[in-house]
C-alpha atoms as a PDB file:
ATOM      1  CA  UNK A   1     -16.928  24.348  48.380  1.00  0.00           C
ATOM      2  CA  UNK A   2     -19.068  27.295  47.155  1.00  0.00           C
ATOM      3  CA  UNK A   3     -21.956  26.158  44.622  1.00  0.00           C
ATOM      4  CA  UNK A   4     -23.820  28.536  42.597  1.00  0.00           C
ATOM      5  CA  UNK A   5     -26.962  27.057  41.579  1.00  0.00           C
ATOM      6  CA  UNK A   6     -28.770  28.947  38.940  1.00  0.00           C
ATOM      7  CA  UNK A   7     -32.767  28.742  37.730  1.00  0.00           C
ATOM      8  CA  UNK A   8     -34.798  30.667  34.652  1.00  0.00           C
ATOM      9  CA  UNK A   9     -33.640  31.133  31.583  1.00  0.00           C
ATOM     10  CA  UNK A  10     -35.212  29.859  27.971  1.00  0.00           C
ATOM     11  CA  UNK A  11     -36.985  30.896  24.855  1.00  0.00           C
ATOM     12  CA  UNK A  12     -38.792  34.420  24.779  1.00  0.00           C
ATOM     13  CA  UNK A  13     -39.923  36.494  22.098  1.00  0.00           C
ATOM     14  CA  UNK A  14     -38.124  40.101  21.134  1.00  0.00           C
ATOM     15  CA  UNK A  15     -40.298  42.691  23.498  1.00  0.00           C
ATOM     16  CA  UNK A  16     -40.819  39.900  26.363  1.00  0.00           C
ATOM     17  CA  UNK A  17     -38.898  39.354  30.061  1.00  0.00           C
ATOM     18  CA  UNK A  18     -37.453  36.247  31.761  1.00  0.00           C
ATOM     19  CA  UNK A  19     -36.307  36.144  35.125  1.00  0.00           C
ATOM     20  CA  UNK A  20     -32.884  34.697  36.619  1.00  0.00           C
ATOM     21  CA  UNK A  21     -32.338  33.627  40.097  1.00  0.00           C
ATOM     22  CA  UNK A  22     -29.215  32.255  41.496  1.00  0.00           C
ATOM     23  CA  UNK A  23     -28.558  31.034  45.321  1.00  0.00           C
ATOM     24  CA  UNK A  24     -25.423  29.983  46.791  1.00  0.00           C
ATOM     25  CA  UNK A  25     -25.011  27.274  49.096  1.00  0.00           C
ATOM     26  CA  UNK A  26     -21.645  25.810  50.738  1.00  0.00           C
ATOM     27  CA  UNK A  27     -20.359  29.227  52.028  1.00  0.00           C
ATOM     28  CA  UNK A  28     -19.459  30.124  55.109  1.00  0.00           C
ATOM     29  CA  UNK A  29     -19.069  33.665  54.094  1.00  0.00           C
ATOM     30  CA  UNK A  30     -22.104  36.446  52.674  1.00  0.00           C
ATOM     31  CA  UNK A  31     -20.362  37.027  49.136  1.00  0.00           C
ATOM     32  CA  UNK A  32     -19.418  40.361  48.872  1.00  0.00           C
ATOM     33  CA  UNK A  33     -20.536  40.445  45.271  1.00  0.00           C
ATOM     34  CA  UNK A  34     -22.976  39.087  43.129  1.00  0.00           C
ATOM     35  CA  UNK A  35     -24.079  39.319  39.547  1.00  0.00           C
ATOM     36  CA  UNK A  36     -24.157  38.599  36.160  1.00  0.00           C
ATOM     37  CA  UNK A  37     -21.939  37.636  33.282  1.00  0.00           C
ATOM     38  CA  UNK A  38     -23.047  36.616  29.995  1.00  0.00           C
ATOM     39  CA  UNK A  39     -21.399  34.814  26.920  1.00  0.00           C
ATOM     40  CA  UNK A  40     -22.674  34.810  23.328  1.00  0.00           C
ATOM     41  CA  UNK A  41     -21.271  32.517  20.739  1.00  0.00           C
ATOM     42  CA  UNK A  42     -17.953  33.573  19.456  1.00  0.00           C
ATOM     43  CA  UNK A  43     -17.576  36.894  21.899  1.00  0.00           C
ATOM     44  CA  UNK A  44     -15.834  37.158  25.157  1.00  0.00           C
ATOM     45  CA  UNK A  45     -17.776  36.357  28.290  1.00  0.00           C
ATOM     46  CA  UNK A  46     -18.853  41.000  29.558  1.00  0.00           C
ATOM     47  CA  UNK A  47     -20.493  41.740  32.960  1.00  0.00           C
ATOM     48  CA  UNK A  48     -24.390  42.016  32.915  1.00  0.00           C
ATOM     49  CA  UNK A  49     -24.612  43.431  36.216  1.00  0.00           C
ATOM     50  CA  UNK A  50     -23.385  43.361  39.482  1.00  0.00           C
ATOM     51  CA  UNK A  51     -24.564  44.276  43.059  1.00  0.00           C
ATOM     52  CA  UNK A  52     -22.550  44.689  46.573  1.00  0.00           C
ATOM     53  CA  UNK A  53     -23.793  43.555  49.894  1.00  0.00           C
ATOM     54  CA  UNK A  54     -24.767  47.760  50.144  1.00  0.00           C
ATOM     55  CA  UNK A  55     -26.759  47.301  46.992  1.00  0.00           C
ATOM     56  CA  UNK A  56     -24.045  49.367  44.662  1.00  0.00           C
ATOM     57  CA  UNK A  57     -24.395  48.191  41.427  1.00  0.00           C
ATOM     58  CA  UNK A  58     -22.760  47.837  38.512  1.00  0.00           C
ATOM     59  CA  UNK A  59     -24.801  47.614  35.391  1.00  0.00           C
ATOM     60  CA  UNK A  60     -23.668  47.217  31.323  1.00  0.00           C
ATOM     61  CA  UNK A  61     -24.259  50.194  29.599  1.00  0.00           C
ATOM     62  CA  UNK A  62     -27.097  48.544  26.693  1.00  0.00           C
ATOM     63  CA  UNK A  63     -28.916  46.630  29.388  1.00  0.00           C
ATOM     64  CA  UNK A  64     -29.440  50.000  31.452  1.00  0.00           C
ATOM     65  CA  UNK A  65     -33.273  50.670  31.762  1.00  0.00           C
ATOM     66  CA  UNK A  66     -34.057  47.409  30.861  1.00  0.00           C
ATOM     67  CA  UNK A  67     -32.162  44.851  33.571  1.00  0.00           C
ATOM     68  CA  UNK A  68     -32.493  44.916  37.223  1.00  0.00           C
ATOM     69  CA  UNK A  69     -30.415  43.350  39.754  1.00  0.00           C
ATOM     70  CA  UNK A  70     -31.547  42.649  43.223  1.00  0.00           C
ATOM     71  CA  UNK A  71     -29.984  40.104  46.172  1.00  0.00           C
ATOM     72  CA  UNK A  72     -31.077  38.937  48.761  1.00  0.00           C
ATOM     73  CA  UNK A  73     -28.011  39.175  51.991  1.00  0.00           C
ATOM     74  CA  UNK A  74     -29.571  36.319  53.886  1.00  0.00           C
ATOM     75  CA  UNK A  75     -29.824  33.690  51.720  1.00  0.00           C
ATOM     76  CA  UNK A  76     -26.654  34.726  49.202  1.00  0.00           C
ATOM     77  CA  UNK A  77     -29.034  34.963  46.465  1.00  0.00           C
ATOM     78  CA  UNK A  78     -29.184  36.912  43.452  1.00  0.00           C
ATOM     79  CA  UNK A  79     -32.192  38.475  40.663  1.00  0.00           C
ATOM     80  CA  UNK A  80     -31.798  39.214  37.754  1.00  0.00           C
ATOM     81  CA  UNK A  81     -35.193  40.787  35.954  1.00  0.00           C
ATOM     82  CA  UNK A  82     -34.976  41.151  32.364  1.00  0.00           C
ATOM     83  CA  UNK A  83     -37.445  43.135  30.296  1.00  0.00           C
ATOM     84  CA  UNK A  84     -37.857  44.056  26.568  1.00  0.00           C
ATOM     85  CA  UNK A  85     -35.717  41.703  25.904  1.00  0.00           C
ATOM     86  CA  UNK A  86     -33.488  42.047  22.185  1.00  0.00           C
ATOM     87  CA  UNK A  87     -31.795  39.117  20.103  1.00  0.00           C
ATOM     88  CA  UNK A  88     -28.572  40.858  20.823  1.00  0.00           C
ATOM     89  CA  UNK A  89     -29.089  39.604  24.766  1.00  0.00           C
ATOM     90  CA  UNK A  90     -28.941  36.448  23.297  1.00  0.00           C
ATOM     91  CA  UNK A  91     -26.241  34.297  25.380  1.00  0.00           C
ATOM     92  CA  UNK A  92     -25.471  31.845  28.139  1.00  0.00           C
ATOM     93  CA  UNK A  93     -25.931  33.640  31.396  1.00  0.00           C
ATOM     94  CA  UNK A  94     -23.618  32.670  34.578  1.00  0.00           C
ATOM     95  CA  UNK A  95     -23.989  33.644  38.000  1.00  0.00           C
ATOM     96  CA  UNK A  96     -20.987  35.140  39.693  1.00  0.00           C
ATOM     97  CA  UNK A  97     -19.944  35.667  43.361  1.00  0.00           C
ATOM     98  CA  UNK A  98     -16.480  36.896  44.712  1.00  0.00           C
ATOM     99  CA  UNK A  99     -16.230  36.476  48.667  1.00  0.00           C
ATOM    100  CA  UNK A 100     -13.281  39.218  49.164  1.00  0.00           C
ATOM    101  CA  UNK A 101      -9.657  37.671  49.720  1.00  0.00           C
ATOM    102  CA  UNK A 102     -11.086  34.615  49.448  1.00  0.00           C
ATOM    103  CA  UNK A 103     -12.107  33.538  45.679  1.00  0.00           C
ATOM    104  CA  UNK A 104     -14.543  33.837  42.658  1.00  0.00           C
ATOM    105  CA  UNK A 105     -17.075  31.328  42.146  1.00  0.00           C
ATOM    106  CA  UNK A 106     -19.253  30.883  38.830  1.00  0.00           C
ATOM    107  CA  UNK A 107     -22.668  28.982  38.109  1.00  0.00           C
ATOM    108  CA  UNK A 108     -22.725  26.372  35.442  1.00  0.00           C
ATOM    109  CA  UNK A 109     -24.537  28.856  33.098  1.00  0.00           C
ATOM    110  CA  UNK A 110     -28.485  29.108  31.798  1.00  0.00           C
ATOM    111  CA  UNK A 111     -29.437  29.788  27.840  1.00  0.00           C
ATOM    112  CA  UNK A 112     -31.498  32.763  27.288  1.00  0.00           C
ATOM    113  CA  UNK A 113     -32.616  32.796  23.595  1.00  0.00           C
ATOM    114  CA  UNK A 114     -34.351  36.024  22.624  1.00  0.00           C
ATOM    115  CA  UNK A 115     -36.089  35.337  19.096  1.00  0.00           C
ATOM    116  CA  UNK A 116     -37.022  38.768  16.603  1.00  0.00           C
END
């Protein structure tokens, strides 16, 4: 069973930067893909960002500039930097990995508040 287990998070002022870090354990497999999905209350869970075991990334268009995604192969582990942060990133942030043919697996999900 594939566990994502993910740490940051929290309570930052408008203008400031939190950092997210997720690792995987239980897989035999390197996941092919990990990222970023985020939820805010009342909208539909969107991609934050994504990266491939090559490093191609996929990146949402407002967080461009601002977000950067990084992994590490070896240890299935994922970054997420986030900088000038707005209230409109406001949302519950879950870790996502797909190991190809296999499955997608999700983290339980970390609050970022962004106050103005």
């Amino acid at each position: 069973q594939v566990h994502l287990v993910e740490s940051g998070g929290g309570l930052v002022q408008a203008g400031g930067s939190l950092r997210l870090s997720c690792a995987a354990s239980g897989s035999p497999f390197r996941l092919n893909v990990m990222g970023w999905y985020r939820q805010a209350p009342g909208k539909q869970r969107e991609l934050v960002a994504t990266i491939t075991t090559s490093g191609g990334t996929t990146i949402l268009h407002s967080v461009k500039g601002r977000f950067t995604i990084s992994r590490d192969n070896a240890e299935n582990a994922v970054t997420l930097q986030m900088n000038s942060l707005k209230p409109e990133d406001t949302a519950v942030y879950y870790c996502y990995g797909k190991v190809t043919t296999v499955g997608d697996y999700w983290g339980q999900g970390t609050q970022v508040t962004v106050s103005s």
